[in-house]
Protein backbone atom coordinates (compact mmCIF):
# COMPACT_ATOMS: atom_id res chain seq x y z
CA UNK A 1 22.34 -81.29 -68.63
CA UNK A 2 18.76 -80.45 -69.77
CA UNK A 3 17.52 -81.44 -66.19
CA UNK A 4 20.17 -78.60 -64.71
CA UNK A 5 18.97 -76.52 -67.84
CA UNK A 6 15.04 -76.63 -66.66
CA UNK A 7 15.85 -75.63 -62.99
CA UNK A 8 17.41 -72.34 -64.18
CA UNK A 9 14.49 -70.08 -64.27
CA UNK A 10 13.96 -66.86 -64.63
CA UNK A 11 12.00 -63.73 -62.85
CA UNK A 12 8.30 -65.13 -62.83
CA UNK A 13 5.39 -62.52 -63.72
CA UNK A 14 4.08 -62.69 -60.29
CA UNK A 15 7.85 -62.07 -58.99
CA UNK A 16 7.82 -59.10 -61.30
CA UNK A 17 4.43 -57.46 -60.86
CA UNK A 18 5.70 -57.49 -57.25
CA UNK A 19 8.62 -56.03 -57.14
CA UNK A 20 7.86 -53.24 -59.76
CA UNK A 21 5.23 -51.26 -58.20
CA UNK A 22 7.52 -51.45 -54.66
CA UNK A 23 10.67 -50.39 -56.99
CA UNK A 24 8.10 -47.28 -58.46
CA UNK A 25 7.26 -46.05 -54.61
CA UNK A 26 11.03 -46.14 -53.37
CA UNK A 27 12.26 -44.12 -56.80
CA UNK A 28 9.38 -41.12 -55.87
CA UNK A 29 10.19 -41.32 -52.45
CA UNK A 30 13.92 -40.46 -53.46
CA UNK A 31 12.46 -37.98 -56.05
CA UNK A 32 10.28 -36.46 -53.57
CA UNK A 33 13.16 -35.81 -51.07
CA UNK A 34 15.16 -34.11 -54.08
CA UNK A 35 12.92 -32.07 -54.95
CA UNK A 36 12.10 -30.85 -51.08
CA UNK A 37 15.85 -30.36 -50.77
CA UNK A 38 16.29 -28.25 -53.93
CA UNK A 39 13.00 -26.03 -53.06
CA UNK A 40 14.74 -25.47 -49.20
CA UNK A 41 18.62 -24.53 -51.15
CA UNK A 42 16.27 -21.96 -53.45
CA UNK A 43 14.81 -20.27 -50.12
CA UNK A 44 18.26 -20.24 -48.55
CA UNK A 45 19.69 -18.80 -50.95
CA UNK A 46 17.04 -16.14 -51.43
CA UNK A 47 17.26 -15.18 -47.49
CA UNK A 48 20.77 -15.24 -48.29
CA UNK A 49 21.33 -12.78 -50.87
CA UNK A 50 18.54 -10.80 -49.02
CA UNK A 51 20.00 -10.58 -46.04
CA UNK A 52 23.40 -9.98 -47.56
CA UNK A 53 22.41 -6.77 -50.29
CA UNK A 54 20.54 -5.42 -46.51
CA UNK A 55 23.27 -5.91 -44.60
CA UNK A 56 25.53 -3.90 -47.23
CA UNK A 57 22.97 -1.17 -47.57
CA UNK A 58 22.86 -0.87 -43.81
CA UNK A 59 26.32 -0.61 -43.64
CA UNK A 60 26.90 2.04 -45.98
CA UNK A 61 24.14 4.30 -44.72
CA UNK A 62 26.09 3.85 -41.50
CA UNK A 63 29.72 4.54 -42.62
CA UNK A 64 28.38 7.75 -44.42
CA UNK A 65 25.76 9.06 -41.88
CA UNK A 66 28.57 8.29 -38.98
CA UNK A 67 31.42 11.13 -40.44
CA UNK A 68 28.07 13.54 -40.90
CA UNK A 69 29.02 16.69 -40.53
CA UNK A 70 26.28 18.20 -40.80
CA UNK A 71 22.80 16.40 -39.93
CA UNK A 72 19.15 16.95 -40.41
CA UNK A 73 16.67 14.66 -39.49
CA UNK A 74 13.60 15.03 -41.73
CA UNK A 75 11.38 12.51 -40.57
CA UNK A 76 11.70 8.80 -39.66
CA UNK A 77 12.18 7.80 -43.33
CA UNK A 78 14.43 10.52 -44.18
CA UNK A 79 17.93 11.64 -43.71
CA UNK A 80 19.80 14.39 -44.96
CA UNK A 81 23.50 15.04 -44.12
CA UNK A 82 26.43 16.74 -45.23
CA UNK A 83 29.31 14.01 -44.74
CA UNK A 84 32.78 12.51 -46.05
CA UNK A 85 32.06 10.13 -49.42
CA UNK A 86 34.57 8.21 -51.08
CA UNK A 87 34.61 8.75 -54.34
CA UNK A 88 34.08 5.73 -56.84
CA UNK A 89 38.01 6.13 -57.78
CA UNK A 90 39.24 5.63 -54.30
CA UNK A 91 40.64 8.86 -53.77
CA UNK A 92 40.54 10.52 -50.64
CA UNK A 93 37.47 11.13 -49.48
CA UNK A 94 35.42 14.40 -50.04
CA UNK A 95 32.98 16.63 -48.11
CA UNK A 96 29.40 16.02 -49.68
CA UNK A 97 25.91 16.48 -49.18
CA UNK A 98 23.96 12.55 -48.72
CA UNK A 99 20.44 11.96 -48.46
CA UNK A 100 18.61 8.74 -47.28
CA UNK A 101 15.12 8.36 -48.40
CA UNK A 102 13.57 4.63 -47.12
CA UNK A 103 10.42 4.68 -48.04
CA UNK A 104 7.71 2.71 -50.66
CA UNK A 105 9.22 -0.31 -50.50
CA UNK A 106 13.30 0.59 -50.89
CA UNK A 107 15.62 3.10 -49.48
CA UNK A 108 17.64 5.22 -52.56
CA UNK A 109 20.42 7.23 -51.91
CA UNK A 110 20.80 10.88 -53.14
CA UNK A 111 23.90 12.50 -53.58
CA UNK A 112 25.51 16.43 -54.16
CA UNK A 113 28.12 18.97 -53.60
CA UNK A 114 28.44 20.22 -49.95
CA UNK A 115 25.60 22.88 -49.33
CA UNK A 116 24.30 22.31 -53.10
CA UNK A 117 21.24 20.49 -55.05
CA UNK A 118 20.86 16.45 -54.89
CA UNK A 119 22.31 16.04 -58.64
CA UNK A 120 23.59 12.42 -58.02
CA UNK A 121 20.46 9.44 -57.77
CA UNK A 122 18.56 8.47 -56.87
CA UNK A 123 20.43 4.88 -56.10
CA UNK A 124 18.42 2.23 -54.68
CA UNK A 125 20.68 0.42 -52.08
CA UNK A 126 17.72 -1.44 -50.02
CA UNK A 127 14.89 -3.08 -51.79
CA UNK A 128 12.07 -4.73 -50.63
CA UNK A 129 11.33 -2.57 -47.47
CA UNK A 130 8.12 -3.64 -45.40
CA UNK A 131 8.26 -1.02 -42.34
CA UNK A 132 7.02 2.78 -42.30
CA UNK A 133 9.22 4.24 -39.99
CA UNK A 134 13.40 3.46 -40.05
CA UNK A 135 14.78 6.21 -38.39
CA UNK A 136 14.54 6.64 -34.61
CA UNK A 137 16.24 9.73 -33.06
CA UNK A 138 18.35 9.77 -29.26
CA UNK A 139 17.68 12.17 -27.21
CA UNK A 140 15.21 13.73 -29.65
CA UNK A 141 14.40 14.50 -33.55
CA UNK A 142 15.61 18.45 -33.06
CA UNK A 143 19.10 16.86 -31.59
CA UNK A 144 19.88 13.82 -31.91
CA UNK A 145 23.52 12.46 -31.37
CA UNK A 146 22.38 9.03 -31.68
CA UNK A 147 20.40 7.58 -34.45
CA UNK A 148 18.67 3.89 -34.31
CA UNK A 149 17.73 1.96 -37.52
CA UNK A 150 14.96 -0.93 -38.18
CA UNK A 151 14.50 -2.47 -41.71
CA UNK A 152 12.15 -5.16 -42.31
CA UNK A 153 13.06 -6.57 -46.01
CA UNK A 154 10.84 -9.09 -47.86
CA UNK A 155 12.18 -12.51 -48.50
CA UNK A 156 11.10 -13.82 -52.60
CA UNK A 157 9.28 -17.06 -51.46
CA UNK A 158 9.68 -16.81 -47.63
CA UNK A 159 6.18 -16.06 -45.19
CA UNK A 160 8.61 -13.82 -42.82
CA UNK A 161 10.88 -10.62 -43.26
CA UNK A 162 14.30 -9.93 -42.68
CA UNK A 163 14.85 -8.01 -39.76
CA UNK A 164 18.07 -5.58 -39.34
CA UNK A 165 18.59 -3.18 -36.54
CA UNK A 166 21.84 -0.96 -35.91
CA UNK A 167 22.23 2.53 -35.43
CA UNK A 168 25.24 5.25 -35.41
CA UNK A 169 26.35 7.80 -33.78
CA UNK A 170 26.70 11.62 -35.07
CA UNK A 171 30.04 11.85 -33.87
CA UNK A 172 31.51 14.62 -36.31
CA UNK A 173 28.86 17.22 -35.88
CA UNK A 174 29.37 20.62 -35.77
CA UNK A 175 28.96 22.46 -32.39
């Protein structure tokens, strides 16, 4: 019995000083991974919401500039129309006077009654705006029927932009 006793050893120093430090570089190379993964989920997300608050921004400037009207193109960063809003209620929607202004970094919505002052905003609906000019006018800026849209939107934590292009046509206007 004590013979059996003696040949059940345990984990030796040696045994132990070995396996430790190779146990140490497996555990950061799992922690290492983590933390890469979690650092690529923030960024997605971040191009995610970015991407998503542009995309709605875009989309409303669209809707509202599309029944326009009444249209005046005031430069490439700024829009000014007289067009069919929803109100905030739901109702049925109303004839009044919009404008766009994308510039310094954001585009902000102004809103009034048809033919009146601005009295509503302004409301940001684009933030983090990188390009100068937005607005690009088909056939011309004294005509257009046709207008084109670029927004370049900063990305928190990301070396590259968000680009969105669309455009709409003034389809409503008054001959």
């Amino acid at each position: 019995m004590k013979c059996r006793l003696r040949s059940e050893r345990g984990v030796g120093m040696v045994e132990l000083l070995t396996v430790l430090p190779m146990l140490a570089i497996v555990l950061l190379g799992i922690y290492a991974l983590s933390d890469v993964g979690a650092k690529s989920q923030r960024q997605t997300n971040s191009r995610t919401a970015t991407l998503q608050r542009g995309q709605n921004g875009m989309e409303r400037l669209t809707r509202e500039m599309r029944q326009a009207t009444e249209f005046t193109p005031v430069s490439s960063q700024v829009l000014d129309a007289t067009t069919y809003v929803r109100p905030a209620d739901g109702s049925v929607s109303i004839l009044r006077r919009v404008r766009y202004e994308c510039d310094s970094g954001s585009c902000r919505r102004w809103e009034g009654p048809a033919g009146g002052a601005l009295d509503t905003g302004p409301e940001t609906i684009i933030n983090g705006l990188q390009n100068a000019d937005v607005f690009f006018f088909a056939p011309d800026s004294v005509n257009p029927t046709f207008v084109s849209m670029k927004i370049e939107v900063t990305v928190i934590g990301a070396s590259n932009p968000i680009v969105l292009d669309g455009g709409f046509e003034l389809r409503n206007l008054d001959a």
